[in-house]
N, C-alpha and C. Protein backbone atom coordinates (compact mmCIF):
# COMPACT_ATOMS: atom_id res chain seq x y z
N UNK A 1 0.85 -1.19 0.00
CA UNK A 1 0.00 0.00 0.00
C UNK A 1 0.89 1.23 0.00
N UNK A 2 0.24 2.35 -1.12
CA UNK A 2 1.19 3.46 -1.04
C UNK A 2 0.43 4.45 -0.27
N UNK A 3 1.21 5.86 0.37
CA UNK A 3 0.60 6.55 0.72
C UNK A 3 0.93 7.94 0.01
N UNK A 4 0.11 9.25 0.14
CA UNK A 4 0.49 9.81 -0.60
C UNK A 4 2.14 10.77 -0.23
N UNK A 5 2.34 10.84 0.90
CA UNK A 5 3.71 10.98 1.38
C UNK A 5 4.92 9.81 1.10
N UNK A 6 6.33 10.24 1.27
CA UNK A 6 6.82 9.12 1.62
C UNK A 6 7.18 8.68 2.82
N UNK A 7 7.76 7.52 2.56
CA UNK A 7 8.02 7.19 4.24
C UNK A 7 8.87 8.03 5.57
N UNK A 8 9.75 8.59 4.81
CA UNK A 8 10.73 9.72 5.60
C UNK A 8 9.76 10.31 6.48
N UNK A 9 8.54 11.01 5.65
CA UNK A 9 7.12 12.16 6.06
C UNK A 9 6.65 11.30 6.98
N UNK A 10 6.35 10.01 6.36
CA UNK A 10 5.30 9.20 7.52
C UNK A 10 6.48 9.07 8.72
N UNK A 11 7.23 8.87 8.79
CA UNK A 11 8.20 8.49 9.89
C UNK A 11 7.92 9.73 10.96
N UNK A 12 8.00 10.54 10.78
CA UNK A 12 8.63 12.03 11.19
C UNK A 12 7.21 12.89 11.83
N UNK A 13 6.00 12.52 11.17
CA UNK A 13 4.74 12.45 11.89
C UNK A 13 3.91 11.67 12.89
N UNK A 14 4.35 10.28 12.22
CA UNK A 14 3.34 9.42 13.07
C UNK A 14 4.75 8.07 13.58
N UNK A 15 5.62 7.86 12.42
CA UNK A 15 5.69 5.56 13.03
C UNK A 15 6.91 5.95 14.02
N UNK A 16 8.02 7.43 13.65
CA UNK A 16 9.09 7.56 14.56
C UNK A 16 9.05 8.50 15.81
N UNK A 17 7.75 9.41 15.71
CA UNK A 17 7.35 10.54 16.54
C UNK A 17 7.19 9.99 17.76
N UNK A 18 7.20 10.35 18.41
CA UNK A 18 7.06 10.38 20.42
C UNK A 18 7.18 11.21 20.98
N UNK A 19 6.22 11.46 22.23
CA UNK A 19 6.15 12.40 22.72
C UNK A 19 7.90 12.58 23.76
N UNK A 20 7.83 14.12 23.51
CA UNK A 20 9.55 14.51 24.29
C UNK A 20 9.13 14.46 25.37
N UNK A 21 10.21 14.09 26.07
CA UNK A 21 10.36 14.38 27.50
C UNK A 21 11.51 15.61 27.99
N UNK A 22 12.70 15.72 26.95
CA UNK A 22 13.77 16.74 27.04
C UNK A 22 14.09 18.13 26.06
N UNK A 23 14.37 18.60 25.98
CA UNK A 23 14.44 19.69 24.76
C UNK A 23 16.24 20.07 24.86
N UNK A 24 16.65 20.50 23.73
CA UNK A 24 18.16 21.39 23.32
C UNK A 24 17.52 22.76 23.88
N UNK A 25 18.56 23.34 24.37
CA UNK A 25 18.37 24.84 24.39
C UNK A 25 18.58 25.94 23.55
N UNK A 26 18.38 25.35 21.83
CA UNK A 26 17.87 25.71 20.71
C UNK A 26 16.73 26.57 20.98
N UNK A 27 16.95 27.85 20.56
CA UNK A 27 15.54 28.27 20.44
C UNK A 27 14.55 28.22 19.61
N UNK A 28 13.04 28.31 19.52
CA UNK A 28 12.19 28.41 19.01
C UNK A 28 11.79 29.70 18.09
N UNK A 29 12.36 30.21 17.30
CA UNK A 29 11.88 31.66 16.74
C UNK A 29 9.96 32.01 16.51
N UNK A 30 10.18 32.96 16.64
CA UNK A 30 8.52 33.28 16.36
C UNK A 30 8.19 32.84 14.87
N UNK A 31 8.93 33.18 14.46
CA UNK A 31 8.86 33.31 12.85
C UNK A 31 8.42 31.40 12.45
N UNK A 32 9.64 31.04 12.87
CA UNK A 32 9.22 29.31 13.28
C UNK A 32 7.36 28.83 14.05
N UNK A 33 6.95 29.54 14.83
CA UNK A 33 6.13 28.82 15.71
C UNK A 33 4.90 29.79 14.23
N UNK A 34 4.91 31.11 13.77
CA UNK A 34 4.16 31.67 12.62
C UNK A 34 3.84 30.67 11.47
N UNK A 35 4.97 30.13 11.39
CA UNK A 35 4.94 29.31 9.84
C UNK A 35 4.05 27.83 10.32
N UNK A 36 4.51 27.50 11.42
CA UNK A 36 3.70 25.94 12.18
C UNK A 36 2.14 26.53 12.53
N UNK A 37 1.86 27.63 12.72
CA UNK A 37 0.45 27.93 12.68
C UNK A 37 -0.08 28.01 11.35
N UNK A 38 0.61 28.93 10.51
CA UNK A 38 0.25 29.05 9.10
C UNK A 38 -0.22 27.63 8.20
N UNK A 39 0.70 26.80 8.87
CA UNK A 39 0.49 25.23 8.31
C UNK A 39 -0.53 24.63 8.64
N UNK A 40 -0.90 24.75 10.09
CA UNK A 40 -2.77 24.09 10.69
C UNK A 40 -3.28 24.56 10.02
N UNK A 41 -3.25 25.95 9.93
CA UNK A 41 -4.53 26.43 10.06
C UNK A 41 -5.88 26.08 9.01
N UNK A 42 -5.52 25.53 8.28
CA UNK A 42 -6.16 25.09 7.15
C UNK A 42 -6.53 23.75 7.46
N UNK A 43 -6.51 22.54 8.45
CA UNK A 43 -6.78 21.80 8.57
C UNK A 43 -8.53 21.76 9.29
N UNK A 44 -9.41 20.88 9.16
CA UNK A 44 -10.71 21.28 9.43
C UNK A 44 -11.49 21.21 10.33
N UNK A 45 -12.41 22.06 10.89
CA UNK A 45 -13.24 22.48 11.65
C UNK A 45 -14.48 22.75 11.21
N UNK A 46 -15.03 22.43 12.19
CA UNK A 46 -16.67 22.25 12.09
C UNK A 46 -17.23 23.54 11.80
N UNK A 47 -18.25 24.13 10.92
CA UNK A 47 -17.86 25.67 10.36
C UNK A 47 -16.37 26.41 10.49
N UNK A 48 -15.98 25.70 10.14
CA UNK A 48 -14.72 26.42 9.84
C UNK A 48 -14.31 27.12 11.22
N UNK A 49 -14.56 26.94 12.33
CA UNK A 49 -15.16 27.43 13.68
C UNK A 49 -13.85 28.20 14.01
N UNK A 50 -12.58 27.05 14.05
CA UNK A 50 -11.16 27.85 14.17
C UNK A 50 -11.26 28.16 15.83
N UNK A 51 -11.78 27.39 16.95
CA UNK A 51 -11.44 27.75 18.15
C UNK A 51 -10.66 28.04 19.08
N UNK A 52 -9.01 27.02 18.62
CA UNK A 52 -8.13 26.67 19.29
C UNK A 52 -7.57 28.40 18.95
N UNK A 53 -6.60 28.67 20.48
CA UNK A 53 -5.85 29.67 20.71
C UNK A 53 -4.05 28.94 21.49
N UNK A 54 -3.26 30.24 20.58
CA UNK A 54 -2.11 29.41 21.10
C UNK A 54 -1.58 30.83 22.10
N UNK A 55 -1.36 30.68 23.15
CA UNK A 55 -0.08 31.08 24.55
C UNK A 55 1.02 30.95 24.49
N UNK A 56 1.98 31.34 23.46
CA UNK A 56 3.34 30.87 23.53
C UNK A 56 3.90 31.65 24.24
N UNK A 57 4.85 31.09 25.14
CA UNK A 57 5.96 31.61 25.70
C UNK A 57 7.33 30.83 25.89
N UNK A 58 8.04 32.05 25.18
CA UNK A 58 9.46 31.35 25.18
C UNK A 58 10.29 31.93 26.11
N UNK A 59 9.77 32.62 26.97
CA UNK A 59 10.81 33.02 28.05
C UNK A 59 10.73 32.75 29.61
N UNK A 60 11.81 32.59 29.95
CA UNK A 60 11.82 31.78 31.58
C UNK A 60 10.62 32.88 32.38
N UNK A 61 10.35 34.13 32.27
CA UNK A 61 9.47 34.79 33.02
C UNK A 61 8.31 34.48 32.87
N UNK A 62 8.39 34.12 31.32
CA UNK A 62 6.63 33.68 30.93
C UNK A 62 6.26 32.10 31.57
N UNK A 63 7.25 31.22 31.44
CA UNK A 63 6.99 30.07 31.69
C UNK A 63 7.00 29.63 33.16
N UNK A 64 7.64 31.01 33.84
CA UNK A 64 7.93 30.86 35.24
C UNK A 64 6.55 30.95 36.07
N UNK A 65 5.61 32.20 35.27
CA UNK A 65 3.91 32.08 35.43
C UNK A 65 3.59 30.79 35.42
N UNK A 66 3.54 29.88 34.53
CA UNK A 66 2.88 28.59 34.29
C UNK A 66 2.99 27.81 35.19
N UNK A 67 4.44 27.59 35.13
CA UNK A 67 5.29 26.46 36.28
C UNK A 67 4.19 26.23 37.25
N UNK A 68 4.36 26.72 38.21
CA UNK A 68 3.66 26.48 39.44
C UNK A 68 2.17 25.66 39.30
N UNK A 69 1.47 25.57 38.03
CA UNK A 69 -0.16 25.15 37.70
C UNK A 69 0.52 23.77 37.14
N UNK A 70 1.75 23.53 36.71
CA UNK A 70 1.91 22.49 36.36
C UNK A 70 1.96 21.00 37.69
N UNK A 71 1.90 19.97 36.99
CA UNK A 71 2.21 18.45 38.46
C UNK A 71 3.41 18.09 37.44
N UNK A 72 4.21 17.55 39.40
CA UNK A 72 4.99 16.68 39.50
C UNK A 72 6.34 17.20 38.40
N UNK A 73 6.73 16.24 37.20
CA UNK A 73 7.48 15.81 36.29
C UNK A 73 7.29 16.94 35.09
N UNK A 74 6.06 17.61 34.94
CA UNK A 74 5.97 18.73 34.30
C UNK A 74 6.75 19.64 34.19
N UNK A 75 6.97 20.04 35.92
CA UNK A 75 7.49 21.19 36.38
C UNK A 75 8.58 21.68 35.65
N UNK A 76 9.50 20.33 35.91
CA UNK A 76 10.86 20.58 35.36
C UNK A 76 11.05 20.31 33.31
N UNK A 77 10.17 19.60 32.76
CA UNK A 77 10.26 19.40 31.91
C UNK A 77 9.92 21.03 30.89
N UNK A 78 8.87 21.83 31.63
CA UNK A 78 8.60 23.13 31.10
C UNK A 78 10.05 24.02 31.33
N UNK A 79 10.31 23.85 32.68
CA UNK A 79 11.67 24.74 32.55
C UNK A 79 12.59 24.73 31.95
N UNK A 80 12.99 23.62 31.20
CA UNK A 80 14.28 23.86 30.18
C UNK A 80 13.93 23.61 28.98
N UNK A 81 12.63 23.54 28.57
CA UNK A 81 12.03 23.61 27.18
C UNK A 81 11.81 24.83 26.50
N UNK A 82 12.47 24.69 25.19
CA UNK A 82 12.69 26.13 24.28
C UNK A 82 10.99 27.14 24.40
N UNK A 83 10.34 26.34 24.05
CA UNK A 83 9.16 27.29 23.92
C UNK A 83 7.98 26.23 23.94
N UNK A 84 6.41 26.59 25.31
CA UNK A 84 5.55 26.42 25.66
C UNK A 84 4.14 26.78 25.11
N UNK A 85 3.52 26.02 24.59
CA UNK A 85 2.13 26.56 24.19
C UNK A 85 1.09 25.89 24.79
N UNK A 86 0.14 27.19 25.64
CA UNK A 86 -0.90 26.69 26.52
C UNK A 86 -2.06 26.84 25.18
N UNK A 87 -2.42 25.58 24.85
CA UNK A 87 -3.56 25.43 23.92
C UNK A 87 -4.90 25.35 24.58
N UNK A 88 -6.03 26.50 24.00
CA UNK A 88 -6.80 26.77 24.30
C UNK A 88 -7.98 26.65 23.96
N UNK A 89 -9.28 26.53 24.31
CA UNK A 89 -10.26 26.91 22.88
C UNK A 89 -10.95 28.40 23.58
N UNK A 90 -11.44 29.15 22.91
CA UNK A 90 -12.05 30.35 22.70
C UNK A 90 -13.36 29.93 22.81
N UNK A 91 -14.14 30.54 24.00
CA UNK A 91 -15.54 30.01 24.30
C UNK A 91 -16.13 31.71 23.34
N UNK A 92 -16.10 32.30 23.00
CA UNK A 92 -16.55 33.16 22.10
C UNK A 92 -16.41 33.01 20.55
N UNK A 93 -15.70 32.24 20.06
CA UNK A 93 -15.77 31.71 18.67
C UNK A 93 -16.62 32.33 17.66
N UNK A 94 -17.61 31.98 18.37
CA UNK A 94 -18.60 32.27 17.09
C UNK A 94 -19.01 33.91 16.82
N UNK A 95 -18.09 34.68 17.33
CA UNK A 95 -18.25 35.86 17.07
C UNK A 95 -17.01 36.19 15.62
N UNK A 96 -16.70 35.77 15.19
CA UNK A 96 -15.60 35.10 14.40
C UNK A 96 -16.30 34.61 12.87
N UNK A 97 -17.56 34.07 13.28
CA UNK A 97 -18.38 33.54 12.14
C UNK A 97 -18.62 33.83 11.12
N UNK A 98 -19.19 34.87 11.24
CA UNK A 98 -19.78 35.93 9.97
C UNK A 98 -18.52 35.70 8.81
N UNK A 99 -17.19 36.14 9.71
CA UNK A 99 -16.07 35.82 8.10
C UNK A 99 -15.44 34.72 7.71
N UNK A 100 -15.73 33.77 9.26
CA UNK A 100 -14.97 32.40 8.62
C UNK A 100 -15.78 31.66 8.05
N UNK A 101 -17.04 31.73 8.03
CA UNK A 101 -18.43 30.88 6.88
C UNK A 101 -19.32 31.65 6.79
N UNK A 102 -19.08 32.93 5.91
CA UNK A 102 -20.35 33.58 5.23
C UNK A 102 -21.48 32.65 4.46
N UNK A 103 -21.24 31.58 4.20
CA UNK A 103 -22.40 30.65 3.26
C UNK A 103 -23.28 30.42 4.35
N UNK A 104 -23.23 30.66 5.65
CA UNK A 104 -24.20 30.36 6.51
C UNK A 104 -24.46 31.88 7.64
N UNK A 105 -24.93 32.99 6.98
CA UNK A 105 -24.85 34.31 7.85
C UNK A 105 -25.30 34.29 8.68
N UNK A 106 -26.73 33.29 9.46
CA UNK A 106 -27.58 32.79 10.74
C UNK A 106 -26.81 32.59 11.65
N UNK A 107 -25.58 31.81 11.51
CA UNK A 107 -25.21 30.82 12.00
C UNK A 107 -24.81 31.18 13.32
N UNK A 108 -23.97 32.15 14.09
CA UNK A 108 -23.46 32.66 14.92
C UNK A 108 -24.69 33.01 15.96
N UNK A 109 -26.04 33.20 15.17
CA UNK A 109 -26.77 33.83 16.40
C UNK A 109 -27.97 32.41 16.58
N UNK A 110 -28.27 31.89 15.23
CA UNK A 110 -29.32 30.44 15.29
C UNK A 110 -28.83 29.26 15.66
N UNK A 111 -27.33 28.68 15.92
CA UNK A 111 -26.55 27.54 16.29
C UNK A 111 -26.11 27.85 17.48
N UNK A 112 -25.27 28.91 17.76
CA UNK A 112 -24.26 28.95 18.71
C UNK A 112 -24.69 30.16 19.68
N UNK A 113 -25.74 30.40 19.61
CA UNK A 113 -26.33 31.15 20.85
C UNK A 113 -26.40 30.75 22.17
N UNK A 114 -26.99 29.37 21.96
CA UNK A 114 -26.41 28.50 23.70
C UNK A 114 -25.08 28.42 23.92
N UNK A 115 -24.99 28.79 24.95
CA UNK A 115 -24.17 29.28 26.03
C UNK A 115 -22.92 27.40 25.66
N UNK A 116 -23.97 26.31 26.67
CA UNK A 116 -23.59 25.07 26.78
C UNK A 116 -22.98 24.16 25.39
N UNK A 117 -24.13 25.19 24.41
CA UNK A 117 -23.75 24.35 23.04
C UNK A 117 -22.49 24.85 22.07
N UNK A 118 -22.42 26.01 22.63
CA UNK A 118 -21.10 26.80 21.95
C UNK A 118 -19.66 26.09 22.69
N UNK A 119 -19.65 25.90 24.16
CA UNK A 119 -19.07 25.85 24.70
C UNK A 119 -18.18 23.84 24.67
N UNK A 120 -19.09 23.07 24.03
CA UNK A 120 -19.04 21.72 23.64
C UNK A 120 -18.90 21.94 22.19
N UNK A 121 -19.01 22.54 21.45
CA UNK A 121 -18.45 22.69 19.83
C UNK A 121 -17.15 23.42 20.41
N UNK A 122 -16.70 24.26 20.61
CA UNK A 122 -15.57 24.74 21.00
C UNK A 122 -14.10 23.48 21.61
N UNK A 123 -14.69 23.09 22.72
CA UNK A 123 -13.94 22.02 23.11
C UNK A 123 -13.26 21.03 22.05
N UNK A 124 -14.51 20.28 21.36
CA UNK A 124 -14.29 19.51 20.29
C UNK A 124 -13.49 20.04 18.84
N UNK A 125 -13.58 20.79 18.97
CA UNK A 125 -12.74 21.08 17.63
C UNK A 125 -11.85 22.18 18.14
N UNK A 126 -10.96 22.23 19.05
CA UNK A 126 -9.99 22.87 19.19
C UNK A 126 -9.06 22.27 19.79
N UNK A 127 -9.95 21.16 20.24
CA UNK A 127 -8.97 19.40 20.32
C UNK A 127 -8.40 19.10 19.33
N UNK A 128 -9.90 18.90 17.59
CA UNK A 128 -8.95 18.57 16.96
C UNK A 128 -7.57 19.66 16.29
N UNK A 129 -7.68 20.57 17.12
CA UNK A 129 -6.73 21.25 16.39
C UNK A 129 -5.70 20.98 17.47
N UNK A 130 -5.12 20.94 18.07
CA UNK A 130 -4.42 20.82 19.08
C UNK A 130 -3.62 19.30 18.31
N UNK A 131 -4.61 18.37 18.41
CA UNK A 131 -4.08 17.34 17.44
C UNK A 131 -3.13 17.88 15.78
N UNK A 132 -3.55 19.27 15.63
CA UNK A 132 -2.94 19.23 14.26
C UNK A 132 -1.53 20.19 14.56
N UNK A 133 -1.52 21.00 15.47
CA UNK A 133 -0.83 21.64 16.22
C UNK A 133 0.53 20.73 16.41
N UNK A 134 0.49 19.64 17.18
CA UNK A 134 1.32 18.36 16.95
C UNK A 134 2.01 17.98 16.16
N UNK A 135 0.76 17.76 15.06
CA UNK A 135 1.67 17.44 13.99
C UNK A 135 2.59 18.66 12.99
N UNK A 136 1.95 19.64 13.19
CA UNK A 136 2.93 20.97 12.57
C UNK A 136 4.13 21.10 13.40
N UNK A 137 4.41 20.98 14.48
CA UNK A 137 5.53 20.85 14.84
C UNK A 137 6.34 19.80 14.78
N UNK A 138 5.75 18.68 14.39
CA UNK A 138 6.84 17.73 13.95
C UNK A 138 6.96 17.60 12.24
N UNK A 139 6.11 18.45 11.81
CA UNK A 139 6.24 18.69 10.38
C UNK A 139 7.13 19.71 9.94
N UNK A 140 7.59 20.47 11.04
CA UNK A 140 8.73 21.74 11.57
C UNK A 140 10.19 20.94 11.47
N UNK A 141 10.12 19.86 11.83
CA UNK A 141 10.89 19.12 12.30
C UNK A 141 11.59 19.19 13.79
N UNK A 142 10.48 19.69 14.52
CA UNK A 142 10.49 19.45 15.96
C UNK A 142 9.70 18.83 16.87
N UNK A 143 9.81 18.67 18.07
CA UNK A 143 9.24 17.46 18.83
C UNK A 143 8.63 18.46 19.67
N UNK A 144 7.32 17.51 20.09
CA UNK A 144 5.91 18.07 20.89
C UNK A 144 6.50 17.17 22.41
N UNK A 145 5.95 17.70 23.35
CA UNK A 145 5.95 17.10 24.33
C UNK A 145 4.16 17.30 25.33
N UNK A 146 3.16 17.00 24.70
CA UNK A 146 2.18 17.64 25.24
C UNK A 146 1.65 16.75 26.26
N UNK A 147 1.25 17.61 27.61
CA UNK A 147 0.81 17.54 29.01
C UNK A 147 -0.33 17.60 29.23
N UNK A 148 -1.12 17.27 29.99
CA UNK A 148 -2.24 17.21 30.74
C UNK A 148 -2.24 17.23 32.09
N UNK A 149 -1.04 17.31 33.08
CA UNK A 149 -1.03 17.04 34.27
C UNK A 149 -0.65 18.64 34.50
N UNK A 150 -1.91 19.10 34.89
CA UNK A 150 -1.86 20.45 35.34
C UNK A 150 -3.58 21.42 36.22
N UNK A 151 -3.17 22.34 37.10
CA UNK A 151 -4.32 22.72 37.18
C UNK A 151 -5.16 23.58 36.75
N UNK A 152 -6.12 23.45 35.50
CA UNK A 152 -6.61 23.96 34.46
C UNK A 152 -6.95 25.28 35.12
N UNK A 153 -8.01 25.31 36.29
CA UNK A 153 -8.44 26.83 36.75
C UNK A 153 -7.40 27.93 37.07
N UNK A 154 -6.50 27.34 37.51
CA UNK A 154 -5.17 28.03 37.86
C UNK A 154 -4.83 28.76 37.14
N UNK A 155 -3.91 28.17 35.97
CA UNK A 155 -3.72 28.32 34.39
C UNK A 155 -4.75 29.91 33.97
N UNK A 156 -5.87 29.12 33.87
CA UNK A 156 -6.97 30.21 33.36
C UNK A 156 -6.83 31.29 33.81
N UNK A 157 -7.06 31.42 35.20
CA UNK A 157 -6.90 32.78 35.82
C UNK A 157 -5.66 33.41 35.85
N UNK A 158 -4.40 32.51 35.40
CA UNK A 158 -3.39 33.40 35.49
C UNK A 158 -2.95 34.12 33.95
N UNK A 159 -3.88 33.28 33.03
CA UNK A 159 -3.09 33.58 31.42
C UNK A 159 -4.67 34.01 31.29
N UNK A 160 -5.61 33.64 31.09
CA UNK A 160 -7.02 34.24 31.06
C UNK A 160 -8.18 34.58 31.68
N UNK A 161 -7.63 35.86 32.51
CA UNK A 161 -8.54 36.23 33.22
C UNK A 161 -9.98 37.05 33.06
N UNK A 162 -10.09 37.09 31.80
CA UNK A 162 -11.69 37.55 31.31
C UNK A 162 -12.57 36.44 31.11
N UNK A 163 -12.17 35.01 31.38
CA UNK A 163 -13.04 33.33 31.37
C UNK A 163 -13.51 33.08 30.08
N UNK A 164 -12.98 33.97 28.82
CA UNK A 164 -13.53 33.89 27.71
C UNK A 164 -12.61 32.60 26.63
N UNK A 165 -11.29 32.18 27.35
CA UNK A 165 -10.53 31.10 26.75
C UNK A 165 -10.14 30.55 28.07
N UNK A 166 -10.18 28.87 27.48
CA UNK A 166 -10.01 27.93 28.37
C UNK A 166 -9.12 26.56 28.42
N UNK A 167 -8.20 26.49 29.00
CA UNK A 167 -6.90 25.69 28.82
C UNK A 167 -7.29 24.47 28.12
N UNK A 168 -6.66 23.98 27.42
CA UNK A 168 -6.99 22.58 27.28
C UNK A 168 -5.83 21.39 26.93
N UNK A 169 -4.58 21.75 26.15
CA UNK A 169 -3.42 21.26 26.92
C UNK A 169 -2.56 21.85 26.79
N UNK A 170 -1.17 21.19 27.55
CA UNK A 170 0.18 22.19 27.15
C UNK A 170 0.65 21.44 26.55
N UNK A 171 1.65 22.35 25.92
CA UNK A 171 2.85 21.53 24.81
C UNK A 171 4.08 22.24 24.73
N UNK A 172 5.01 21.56 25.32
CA UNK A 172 6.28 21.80 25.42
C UNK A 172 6.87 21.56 23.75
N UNK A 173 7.79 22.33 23.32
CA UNK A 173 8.27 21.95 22.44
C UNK A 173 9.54 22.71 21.61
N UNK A 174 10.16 22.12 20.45
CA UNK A 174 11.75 22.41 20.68
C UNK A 174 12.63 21.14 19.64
N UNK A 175 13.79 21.62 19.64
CA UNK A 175 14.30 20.38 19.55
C UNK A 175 14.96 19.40 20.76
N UNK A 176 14.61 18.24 20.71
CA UNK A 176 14.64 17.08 21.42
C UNK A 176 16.03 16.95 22.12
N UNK A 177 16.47 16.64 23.20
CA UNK A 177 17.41 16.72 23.91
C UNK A 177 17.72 15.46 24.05
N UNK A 178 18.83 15.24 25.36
CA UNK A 178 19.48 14.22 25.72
C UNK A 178 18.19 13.00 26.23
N UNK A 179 18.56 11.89 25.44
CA UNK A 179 17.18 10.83 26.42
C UNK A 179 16.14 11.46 26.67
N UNK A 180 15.39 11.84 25.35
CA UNK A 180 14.48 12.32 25.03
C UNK A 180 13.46 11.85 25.27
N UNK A 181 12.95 10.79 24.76
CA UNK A 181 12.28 9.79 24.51
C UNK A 181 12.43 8.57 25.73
N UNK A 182 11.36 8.02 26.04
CA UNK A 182 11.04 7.22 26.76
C UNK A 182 10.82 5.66 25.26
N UNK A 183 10.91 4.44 25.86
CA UNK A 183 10.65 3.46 24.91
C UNK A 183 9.56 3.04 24.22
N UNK A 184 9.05 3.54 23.29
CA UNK A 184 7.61 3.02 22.70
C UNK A 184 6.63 1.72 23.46
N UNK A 185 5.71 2.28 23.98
CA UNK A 185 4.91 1.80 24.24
C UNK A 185 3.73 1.23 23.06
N UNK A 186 2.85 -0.13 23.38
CA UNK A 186 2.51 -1.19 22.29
C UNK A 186 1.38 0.31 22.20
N UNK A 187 0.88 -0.06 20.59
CA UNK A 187 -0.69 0.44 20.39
C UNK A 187 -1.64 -0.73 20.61
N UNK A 188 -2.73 -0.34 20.54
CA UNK A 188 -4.04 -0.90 19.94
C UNK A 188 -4.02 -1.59 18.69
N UNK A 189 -4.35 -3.06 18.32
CA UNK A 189 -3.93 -3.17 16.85
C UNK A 189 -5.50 -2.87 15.89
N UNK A 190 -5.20 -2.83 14.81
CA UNK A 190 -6.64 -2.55 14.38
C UNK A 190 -7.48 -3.43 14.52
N UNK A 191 -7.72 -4.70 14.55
CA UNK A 191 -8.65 -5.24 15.24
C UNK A 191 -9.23 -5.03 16.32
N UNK A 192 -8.43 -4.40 17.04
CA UNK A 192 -8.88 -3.91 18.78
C UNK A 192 -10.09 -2.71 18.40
N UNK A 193 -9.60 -2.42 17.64
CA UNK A 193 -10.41 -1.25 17.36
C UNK A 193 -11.37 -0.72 16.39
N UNK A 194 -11.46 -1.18 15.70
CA UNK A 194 -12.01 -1.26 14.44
C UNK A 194 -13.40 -1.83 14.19
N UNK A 195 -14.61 -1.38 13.33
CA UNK A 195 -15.50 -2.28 13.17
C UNK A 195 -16.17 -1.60 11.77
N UNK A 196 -15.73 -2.89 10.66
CA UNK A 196 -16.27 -2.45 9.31
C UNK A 196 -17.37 -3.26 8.83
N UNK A 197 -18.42 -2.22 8.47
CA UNK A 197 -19.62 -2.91 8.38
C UNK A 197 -19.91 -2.78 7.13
């Protein structure tokens, strides 16, 4: 089976990728983390919704805020990592609408007027962007290290204190350091998972 990449691409995204545990003290340029957004951003969302927000900080003052909301093994893994992005989704989104899907001009005030229902479309697709986020940085040719062991309200109130964006993970990232990598752990095989009807 071919794919439409080659294998180098597939390697470097998905069969050799792992999440970092270390980073070089290489920096991250803006211009670098611009072009890895420029690259998602085109990947898809539910009206084109575009929820996810990125927090980068590449400097020990900025990351020195974070630190403390992070657990355990985090702590230290944020501190010597080139540059941090607290990925977010934007519970206001749909004010955004009108230009990111004019084919539907209702839409912002007849869909996403609930409060609860804006706020569960938001989540969901700024996940999947977060997922694509990932892969632009290893399409950068740098390594993600993304976290979940942290305290989300914390976070919020210290990077968003108007409650209008809401953490959803971090991601350390950079180029990959000394014993980077931990040993691949098994997947799921597709049978485990799978059901074609």
């Amino acid at each position: 089976m071919s794919f439409a990449l080659d294998d180098k691409a597939l390697d470097l995204l998905f069969r050799e990728a792992q999440t970092a545990q270390t980073f070089s003290d290489e920096p991250v340029s803006e211009e670098r983390i611009r072009e890895i957004y420029d690259l998602i951003k085109f990947a898809p969302t539910a009206f084109n919704q575009s929820p996810l927000r990125l927090t980068v900080l590449r400097s020990a003052e900025a990351r020195g805020r974070l630190i403390p909301h992070l657990m355990g093994t985090n702590q230290a893994k944020t501190e010597t990592a080139p540059a941090t992005a607290i990925l977010s989704m934007d519970t206001e989104f749909h004010e955004h609408l009108p230009r990111l899907f004019p084919v539907m001009p209702g839409l912002k005030d007849e869909v996403f007027s609930d409060p609860d229902a804006r706020v569960g479309s938001a989540a969901l697709n700024a996940a999947l962007q977060a997922g694509y986020f990932i892969l632009g940085v290893r399409a950068a040719g740098l390594a993600a290290g993304p976290m979940t062991g942290f305290d989300a309200e914390g976070i919020n109130k210290e990077f968003f204190g108007d409650g209008k964006q809401k953490v959803l993970l971090v991601v350390n990232f950079g180029k990959p350091g000394e014993n980077a990598y931990f040993p691949r752990n098994p997947r799921l095989s597709f049978e485990e998972v799978a059901t074609v009807l």
